[in-house]
PDB file of N, CA and C in Angstrom:
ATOM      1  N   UNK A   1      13.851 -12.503  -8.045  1.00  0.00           N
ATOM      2  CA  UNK A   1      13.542 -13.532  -7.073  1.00  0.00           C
ATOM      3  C   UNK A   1      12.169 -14.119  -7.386  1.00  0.00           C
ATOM      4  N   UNK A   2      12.003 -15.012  -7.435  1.00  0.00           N
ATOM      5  CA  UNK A   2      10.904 -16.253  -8.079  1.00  0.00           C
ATOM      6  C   UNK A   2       9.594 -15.917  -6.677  1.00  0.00           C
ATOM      7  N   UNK A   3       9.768 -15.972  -5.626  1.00  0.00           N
ATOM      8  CA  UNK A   3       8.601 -15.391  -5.023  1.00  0.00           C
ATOM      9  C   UNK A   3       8.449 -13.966  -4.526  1.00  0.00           C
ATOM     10  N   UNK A   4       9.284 -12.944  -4.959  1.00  0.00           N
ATOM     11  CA  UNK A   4       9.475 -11.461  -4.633  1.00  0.00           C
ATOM     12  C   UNK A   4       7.915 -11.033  -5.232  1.00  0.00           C
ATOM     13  N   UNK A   5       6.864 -10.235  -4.689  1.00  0.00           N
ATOM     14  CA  UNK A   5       5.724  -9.983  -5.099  1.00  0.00           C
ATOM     15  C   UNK A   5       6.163  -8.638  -6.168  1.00  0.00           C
ATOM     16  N   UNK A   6       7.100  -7.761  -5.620  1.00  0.00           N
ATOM     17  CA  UNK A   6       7.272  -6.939  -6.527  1.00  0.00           C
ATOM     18  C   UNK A   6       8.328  -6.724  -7.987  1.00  0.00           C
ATOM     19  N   UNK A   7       8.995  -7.895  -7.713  1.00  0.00           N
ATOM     20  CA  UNK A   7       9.701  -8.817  -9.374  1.00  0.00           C
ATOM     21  C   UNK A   7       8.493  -9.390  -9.872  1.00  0.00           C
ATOM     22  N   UNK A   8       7.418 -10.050  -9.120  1.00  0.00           N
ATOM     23  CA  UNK A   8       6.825 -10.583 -10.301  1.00  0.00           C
ATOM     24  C   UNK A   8       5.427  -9.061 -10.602  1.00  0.00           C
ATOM     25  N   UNK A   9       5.450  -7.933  -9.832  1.00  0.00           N
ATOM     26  CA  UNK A   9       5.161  -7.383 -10.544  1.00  0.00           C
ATOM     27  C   UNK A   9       5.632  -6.721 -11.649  1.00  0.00           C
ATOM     28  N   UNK A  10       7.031  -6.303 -11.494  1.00  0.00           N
ATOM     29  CA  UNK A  10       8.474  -6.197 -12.506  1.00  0.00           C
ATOM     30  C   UNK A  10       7.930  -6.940 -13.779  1.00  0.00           C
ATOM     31  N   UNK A  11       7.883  -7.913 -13.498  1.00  0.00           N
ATOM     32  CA  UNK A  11       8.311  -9.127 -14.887  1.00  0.00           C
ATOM     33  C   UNK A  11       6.684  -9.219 -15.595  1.00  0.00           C
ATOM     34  N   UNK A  12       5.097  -8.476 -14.999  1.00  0.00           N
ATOM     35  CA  UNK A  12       4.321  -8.399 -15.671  1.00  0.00           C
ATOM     36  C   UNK A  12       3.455  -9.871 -15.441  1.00  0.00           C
ATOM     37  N   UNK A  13       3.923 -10.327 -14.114  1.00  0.00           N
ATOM     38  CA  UNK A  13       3.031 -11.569 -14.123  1.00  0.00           C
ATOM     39  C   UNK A  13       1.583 -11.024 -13.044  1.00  0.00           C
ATOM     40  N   UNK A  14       1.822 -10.390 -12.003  1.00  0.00           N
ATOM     41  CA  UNK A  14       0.866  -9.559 -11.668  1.00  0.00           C
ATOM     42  C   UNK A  14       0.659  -8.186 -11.753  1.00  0.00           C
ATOM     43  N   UNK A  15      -0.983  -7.692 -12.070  1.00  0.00           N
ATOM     44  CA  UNK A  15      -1.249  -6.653 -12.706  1.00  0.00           C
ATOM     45  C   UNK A  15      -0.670  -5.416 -11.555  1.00  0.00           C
ATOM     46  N   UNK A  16      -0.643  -4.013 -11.951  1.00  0.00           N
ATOM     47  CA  UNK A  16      -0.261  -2.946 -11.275  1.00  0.00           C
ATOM     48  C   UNK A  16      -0.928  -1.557 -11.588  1.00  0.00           C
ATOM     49  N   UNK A  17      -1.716  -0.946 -10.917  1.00  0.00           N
ATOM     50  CA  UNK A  17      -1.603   0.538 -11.646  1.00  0.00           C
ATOM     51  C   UNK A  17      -0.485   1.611 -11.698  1.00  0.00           C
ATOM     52  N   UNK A  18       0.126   1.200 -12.793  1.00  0.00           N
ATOM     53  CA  UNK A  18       1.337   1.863 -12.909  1.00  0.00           C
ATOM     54  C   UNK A  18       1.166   3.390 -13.233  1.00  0.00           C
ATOM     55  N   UNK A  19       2.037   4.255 -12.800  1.00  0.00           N
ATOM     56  CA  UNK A  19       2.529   5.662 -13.016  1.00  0.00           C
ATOM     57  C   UNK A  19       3.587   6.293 -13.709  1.00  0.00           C
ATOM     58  N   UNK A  20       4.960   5.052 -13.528  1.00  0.00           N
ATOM     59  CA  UNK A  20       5.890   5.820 -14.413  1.00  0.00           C
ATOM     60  C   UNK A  20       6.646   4.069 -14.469  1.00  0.00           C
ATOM     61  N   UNK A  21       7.410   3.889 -15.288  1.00  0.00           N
ATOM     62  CA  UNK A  21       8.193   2.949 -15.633  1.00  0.00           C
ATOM     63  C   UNK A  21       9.483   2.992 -16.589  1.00  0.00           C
ATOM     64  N   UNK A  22      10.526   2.706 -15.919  1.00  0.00           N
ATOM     65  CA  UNK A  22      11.589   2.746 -17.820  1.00  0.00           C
ATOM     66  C   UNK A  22      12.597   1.598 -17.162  1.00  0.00           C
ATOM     67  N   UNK A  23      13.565   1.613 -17.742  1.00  0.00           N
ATOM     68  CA  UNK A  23      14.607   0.301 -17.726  1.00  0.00           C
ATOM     69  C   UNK A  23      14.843   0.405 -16.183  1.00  0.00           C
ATOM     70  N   UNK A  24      14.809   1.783 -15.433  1.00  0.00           N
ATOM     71  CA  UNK A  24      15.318   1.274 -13.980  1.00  0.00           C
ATOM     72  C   UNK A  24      14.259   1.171 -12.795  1.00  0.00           C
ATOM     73  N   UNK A  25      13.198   2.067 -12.765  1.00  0.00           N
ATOM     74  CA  UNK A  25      12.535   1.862 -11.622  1.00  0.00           C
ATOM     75  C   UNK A  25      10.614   1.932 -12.199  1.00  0.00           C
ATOM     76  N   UNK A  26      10.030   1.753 -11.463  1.00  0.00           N
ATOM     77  CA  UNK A  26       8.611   1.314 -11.316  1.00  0.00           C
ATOM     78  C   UNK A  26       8.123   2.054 -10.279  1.00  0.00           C
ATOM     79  N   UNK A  27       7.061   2.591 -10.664  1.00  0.00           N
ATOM     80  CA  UNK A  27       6.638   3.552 -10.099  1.00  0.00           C
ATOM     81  C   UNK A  27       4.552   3.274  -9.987  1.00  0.00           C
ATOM     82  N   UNK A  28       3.920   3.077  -8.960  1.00  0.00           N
ATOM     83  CA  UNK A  28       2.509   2.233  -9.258  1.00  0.00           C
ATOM     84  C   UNK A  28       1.705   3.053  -7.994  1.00  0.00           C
ATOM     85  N   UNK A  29       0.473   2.773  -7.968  1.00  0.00           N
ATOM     86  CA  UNK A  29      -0.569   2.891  -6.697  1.00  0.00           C
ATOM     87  C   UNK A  29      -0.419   1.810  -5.853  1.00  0.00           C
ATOM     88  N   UNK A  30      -0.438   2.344  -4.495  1.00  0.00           N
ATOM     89  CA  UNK A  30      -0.370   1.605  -3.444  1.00  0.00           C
ATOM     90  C   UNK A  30      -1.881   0.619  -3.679  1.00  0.00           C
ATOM     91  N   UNK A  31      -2.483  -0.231  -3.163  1.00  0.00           N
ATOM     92  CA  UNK A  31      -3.493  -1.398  -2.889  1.00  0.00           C
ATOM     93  C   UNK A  31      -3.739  -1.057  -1.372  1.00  0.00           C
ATOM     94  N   UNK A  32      -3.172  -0.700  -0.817  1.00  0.00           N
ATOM     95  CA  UNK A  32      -4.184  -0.435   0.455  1.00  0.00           C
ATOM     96  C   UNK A  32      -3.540   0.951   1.025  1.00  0.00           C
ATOM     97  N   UNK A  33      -3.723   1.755   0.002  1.00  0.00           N
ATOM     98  CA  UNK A  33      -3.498   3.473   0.486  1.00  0.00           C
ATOM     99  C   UNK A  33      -3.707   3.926   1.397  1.00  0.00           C
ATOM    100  N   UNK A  34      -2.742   4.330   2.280  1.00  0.00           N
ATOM    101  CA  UNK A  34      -2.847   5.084   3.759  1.00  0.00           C
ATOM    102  C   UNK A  34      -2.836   6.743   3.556  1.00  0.00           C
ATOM    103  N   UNK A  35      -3.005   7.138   2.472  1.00  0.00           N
ATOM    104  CA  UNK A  35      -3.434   8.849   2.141  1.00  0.00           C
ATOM    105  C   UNK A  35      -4.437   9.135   0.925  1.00  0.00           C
ATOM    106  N   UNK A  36      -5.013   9.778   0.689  1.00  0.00           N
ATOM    107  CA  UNK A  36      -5.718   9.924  -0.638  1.00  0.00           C
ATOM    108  C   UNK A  36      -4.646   9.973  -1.847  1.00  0.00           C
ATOM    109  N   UNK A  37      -3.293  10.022  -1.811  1.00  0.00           N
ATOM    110  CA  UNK A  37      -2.283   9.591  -2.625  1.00  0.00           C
ATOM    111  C   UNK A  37      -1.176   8.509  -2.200  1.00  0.00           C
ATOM    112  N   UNK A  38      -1.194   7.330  -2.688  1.00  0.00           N
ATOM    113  CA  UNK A  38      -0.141   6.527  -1.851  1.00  0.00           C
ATOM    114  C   UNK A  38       0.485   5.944  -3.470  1.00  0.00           C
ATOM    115  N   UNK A  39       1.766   5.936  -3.447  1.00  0.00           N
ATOM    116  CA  UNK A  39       2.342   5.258  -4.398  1.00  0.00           C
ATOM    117  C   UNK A  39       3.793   4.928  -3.424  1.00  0.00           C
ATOM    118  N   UNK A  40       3.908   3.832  -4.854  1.00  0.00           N
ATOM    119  CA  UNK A  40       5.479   3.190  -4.266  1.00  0.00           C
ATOM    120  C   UNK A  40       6.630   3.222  -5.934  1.00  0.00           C
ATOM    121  N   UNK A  41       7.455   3.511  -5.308  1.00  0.00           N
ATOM    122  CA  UNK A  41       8.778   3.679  -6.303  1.00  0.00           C
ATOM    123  C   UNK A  41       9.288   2.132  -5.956  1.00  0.00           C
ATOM    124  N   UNK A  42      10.033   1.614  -7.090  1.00  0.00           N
ATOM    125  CA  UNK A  42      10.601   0.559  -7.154  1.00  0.00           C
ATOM    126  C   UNK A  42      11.936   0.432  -8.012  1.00  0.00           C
ATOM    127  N   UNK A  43      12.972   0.191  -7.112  1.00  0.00           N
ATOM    128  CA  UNK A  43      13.907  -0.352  -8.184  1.00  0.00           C
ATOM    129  C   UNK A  43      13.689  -1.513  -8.752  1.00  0.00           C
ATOM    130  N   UNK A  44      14.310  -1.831 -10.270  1.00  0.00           N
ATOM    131  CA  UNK A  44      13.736  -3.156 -11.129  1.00  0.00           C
ATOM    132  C   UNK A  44      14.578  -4.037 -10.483  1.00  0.00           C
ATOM    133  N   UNK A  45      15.770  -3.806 -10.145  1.00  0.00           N
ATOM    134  CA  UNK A  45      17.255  -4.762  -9.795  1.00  0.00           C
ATOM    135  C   UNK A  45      16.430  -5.091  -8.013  1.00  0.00           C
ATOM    136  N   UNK A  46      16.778  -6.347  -7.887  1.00  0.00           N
ATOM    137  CA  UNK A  46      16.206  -6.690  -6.875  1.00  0.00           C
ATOM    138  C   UNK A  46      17.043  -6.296  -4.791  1.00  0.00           C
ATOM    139  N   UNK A  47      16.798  -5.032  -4.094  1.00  0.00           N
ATOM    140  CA  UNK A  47      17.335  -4.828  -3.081  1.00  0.00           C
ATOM    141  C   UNK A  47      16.472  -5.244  -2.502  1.00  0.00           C
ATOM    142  N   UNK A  48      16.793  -5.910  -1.323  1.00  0.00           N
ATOM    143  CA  UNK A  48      16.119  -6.709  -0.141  1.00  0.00           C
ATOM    144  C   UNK A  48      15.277  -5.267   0.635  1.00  0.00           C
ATOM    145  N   UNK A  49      16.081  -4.186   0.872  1.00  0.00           N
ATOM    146  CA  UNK A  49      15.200  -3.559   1.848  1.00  0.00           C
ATOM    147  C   UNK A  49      16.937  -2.293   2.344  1.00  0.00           C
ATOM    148  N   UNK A  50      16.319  -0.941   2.642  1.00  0.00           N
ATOM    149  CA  UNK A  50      17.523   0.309   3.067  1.00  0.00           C
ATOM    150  C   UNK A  50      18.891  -0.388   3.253  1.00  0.00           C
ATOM    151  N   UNK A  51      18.383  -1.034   4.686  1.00  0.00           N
ATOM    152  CA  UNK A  51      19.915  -2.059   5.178  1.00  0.00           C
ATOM    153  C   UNK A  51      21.070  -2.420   3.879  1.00  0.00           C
ATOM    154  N   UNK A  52      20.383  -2.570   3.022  1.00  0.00           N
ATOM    155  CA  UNK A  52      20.802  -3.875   2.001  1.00  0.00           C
ATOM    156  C   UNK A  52      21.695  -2.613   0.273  1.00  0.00           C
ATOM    157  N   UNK A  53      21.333  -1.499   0.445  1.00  0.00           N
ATOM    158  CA  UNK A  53      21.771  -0.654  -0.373  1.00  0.00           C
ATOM    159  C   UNK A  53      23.700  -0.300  -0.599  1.00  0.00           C
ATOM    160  N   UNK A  54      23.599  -1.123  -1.798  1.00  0.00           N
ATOM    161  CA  UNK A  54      25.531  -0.655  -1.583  1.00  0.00           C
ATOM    162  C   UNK A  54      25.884   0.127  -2.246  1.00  0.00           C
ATOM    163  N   UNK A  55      27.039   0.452  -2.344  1.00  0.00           N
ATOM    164  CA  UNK A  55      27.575   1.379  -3.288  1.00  0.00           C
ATOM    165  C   UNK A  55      27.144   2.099  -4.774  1.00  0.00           C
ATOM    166  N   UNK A  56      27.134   0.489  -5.003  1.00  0.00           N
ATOM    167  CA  UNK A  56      26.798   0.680  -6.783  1.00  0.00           C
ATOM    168  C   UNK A  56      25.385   1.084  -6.899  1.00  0.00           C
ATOM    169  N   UNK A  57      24.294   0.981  -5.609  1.00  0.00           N
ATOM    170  CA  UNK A  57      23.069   1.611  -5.874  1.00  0.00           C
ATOM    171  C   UNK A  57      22.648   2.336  -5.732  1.00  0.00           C
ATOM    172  N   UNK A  58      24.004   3.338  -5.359  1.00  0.00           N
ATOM    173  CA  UNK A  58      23.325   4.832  -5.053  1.00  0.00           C
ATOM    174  C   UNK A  58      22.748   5.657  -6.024  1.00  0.00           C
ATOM    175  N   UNK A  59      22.605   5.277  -7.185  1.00  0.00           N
ATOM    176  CA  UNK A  59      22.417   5.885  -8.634  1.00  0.00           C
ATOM    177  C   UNK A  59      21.105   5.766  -8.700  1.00  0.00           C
ATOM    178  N   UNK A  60      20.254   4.567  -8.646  1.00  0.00           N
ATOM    179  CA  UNK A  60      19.088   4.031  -8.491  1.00  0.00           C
ATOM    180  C   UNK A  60      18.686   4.415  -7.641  1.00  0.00           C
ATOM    181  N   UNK A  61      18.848   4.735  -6.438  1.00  0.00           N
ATOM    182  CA  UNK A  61      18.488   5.364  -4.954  1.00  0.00           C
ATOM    183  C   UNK A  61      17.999   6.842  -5.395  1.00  0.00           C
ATOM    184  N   UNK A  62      18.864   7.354  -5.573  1.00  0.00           N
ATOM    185  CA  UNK A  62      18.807   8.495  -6.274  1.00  0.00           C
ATOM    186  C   UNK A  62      17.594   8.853  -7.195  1.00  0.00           C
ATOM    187  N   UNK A  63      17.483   8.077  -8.320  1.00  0.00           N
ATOM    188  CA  UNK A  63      16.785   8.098  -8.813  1.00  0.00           C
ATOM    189  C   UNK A  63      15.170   7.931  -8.790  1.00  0.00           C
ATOM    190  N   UNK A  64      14.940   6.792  -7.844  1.00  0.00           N
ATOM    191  CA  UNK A  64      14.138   6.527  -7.387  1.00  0.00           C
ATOM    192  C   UNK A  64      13.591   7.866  -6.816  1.00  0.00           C
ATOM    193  N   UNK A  65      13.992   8.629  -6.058  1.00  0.00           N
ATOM    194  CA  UNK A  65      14.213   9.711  -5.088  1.00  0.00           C
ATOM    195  C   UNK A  65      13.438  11.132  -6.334  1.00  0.00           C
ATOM    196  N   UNK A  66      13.901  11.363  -7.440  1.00  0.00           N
ATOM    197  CA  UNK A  66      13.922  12.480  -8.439  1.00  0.00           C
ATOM    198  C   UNK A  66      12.384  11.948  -8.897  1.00  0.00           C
ATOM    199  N   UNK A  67      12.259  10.490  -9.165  1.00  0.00           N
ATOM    200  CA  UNK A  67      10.831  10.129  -9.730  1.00  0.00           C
ATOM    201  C   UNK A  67       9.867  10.190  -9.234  1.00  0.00           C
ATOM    202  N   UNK A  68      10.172   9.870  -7.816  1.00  0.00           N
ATOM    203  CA  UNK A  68       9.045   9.710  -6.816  1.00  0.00           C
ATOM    204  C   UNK A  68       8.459  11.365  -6.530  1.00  0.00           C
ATOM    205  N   UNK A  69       9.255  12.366  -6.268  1.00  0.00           N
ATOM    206  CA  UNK A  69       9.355  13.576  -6.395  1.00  0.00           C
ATOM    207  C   UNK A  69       8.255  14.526  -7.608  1.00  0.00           C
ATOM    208  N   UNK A  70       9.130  13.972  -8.887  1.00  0.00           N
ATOM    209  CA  UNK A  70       8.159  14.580  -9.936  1.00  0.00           C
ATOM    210  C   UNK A  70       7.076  13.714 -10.494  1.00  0.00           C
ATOM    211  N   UNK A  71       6.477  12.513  -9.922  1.00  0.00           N
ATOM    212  CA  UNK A  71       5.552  11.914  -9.809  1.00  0.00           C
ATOM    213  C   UNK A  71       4.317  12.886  -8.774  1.00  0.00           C
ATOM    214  N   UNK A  72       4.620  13.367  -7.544  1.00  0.00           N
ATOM    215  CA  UNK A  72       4.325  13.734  -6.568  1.00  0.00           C
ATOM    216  C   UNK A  72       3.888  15.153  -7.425  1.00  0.00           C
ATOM    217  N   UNK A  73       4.555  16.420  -7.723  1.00  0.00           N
ATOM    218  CA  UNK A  73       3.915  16.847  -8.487  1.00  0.00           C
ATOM    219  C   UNK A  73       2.800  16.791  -9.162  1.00  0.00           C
ATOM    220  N   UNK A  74       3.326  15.634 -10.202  1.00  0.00           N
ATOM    221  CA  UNK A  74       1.889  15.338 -10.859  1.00  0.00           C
ATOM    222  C   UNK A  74       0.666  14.968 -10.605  1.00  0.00           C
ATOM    223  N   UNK A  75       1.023  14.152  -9.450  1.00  0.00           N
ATOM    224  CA  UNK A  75      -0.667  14.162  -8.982  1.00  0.00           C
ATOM    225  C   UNK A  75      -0.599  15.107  -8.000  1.00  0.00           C
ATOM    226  N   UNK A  76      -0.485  15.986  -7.887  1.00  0.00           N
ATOM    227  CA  UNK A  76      -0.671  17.518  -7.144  1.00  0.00           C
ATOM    228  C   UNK A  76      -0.704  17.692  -5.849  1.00  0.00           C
ATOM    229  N   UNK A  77       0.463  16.869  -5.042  1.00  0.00           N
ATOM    230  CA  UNK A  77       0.918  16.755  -4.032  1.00  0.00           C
ATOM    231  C   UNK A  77       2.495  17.515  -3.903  1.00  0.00           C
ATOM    232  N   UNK A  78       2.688  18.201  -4.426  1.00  0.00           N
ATOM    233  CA  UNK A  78       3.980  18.719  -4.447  1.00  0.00           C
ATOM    234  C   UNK A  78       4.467  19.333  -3.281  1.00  0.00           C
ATOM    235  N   UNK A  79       3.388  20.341  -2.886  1.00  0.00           N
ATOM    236  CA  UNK A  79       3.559  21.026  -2.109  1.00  0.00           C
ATOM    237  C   UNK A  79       3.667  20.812  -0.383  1.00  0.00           C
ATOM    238  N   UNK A  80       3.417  19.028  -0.021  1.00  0.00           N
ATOM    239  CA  UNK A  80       3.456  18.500   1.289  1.00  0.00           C
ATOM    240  C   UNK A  80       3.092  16.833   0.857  1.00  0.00           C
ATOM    241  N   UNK A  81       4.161  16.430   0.747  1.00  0.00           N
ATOM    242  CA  UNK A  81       4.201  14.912   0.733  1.00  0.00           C
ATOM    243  C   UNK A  81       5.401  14.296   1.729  1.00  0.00           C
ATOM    244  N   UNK A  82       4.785  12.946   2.040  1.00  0.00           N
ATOM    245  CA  UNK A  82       5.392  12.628   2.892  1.00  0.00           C
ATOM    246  C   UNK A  82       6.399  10.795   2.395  1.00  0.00           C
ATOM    247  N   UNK A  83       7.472  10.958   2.759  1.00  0.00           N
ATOM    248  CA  UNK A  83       8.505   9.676   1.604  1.00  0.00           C
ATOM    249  C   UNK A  83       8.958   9.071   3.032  1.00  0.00           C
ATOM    250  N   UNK A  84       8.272   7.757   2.669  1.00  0.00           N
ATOM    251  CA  UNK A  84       8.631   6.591   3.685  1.00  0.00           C
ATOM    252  C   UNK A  84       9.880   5.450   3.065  1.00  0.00           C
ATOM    253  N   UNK A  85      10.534   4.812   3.796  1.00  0.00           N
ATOM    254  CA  UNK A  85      11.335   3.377   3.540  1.00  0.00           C
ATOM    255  C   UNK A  85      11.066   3.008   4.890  1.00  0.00           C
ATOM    256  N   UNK A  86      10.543   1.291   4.684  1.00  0.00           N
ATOM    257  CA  UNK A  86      10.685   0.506   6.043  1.00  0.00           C
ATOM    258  C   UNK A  86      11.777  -0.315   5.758  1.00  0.00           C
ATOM    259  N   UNK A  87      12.528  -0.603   7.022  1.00  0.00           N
ATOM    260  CA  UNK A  87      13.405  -1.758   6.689  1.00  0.00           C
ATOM    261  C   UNK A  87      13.281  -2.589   8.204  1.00  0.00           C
ATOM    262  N   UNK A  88      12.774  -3.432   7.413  1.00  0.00           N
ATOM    263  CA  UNK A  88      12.655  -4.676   8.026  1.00  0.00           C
ATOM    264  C   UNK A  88      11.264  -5.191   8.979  1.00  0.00           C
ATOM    265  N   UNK A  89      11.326  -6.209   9.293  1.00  0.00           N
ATOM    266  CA  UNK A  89       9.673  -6.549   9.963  1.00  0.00           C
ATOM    267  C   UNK A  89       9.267  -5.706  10.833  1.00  0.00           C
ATOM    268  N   UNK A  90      10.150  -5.753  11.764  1.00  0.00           N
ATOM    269  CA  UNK A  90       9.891  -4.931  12.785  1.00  0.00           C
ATOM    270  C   UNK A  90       9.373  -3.493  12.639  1.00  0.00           C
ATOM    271  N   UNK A  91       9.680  -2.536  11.594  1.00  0.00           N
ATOM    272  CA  UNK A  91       9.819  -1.764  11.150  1.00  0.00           C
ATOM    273  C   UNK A  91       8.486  -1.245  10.030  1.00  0.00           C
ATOM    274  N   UNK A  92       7.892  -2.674   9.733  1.00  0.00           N
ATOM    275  CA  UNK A  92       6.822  -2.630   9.256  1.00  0.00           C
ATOM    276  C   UNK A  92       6.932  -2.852   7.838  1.00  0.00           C
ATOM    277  N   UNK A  93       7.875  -2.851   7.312  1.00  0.00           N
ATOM    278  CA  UNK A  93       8.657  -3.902   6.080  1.00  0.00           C
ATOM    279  C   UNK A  93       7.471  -5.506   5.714  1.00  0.00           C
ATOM    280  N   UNK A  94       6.645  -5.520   4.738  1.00  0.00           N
ATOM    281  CA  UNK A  94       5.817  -6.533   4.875  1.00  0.00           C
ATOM    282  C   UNK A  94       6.497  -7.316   3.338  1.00  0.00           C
ATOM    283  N   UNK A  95       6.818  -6.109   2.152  1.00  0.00           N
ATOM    284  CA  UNK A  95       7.563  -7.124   0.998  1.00  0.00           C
ATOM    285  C   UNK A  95       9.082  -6.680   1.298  1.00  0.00           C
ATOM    286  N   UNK A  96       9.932  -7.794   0.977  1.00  0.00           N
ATOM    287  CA  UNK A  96      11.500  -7.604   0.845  1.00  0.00           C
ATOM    288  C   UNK A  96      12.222  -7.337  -0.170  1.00  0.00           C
ATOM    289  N   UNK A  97      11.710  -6.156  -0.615  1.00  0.00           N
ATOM    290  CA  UNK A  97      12.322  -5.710  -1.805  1.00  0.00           C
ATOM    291  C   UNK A  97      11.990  -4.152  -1.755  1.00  0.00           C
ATOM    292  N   UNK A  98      13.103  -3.606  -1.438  1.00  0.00           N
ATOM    293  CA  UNK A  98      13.105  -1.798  -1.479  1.00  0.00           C
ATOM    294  C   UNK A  98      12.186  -1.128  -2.433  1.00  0.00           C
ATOM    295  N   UNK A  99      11.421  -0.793  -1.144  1.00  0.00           N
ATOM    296  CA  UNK A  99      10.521   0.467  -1.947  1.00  0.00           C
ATOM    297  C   UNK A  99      10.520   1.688  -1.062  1.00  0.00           C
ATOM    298  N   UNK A 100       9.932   3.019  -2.076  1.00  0.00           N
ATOM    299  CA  UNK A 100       9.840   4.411  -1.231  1.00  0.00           C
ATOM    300  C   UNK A 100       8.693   4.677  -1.490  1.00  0.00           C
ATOM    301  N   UNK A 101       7.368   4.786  -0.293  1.00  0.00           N
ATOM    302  CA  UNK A 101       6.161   4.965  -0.378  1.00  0.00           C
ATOM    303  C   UNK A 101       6.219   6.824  -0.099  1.00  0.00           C
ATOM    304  N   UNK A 102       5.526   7.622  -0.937  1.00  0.00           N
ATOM    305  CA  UNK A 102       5.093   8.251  -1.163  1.00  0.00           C
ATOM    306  C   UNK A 102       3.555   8.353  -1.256  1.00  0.00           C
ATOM    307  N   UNK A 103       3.223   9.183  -0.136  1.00  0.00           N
ATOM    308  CA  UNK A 103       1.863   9.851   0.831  1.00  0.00           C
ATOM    309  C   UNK A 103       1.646  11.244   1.094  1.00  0.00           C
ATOM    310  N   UNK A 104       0.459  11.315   0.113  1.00  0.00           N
ATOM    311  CA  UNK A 104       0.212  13.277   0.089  1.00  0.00           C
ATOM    312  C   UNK A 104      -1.253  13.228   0.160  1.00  0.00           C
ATOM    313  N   UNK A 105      -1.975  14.514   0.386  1.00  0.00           N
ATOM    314  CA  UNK A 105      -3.465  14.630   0.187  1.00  0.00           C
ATOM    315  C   UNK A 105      -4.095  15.236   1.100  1.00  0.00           C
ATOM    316  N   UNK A 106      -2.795  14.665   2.226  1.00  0.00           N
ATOM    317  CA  UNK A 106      -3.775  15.229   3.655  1.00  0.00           C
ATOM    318  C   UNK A 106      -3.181  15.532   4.702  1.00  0.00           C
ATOM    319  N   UNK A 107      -3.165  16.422   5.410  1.00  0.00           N
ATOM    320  CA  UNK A 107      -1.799  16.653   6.783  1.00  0.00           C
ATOM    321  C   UNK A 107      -1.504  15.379   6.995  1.00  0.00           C
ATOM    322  N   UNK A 108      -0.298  15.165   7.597  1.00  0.00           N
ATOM    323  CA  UNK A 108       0.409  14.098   8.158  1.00  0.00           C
ATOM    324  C   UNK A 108       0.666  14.629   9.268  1.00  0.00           C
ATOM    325  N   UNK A 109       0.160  13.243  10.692  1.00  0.00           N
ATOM    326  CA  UNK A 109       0.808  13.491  12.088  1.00  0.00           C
ATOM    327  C   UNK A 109       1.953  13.604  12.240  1.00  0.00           C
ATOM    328  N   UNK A 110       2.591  14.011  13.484  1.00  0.00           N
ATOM    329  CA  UNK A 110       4.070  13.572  13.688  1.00  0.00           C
ATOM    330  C   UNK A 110       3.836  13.229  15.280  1.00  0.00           C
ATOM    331  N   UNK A 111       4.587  12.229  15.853  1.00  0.00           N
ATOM    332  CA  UNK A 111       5.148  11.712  15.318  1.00  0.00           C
ATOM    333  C   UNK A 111       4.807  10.336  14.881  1.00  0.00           C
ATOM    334  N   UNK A 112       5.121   9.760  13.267  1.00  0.00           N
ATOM    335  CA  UNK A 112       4.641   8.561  12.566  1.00  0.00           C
ATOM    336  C   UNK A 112       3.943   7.535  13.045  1.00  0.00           C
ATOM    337  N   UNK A 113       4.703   7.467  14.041  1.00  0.00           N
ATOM    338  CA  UNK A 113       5.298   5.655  14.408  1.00  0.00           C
ATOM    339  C   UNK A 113       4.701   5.416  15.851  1.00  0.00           C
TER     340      UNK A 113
END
């Protein structure tokens, strides 16, 4: 999508501190980190947001899911991290394109929201 902020980070037109990358998902530092670890997983194929996940993307879902995981590890959050999806405005959804924010470093309240 021609104004999706995170296709045109995809496609290398804006910069990213990236973490992990290969043909399916994108993996970077959050820009306005809400933990002393904030990253976001990205599928490359463009999903609007949870709602919007069909069949054929449960593979990528998935995946997303295993990376974000042994990403989390690596920066040495393994042991208590916390895996967000917003969907939709209301919800606090600000880009429209599915991501899973991953947040470790420091207790997390409950409840979130």
């Amino acid at each position: 999508m021609d104004d999706c902020l995170f296709c045109k980070i995809i496609n290398g037109d804006i910069p990213a501190d990236k973490l992990y990358e290969d043909d399916d998902v994108l993996a970077f530092r959050d820009i306005s980190p809400q933990a002393p670890c904030h990253f976001l997983v990205i599928p490359k194929k463009h999903i609007v947001g949870p709602a919007d996940v069909a069949p054929e993307d449960d593979a990528i879902i998935g995946k997303m899911m295993r990376v974000g995981s042994e990403l989390a590890s690596k920066e040495g959050i393994a042991d208590g991290f916390r895996v967000v999806f917003n969907n939709g405005a209301s919800a606090g959804q600000t880009v429209f394109h599915i991501h899973m924010h991953i947040l470790g470093g420091r207790d997390m309240a409950w409840p979130p929201g």
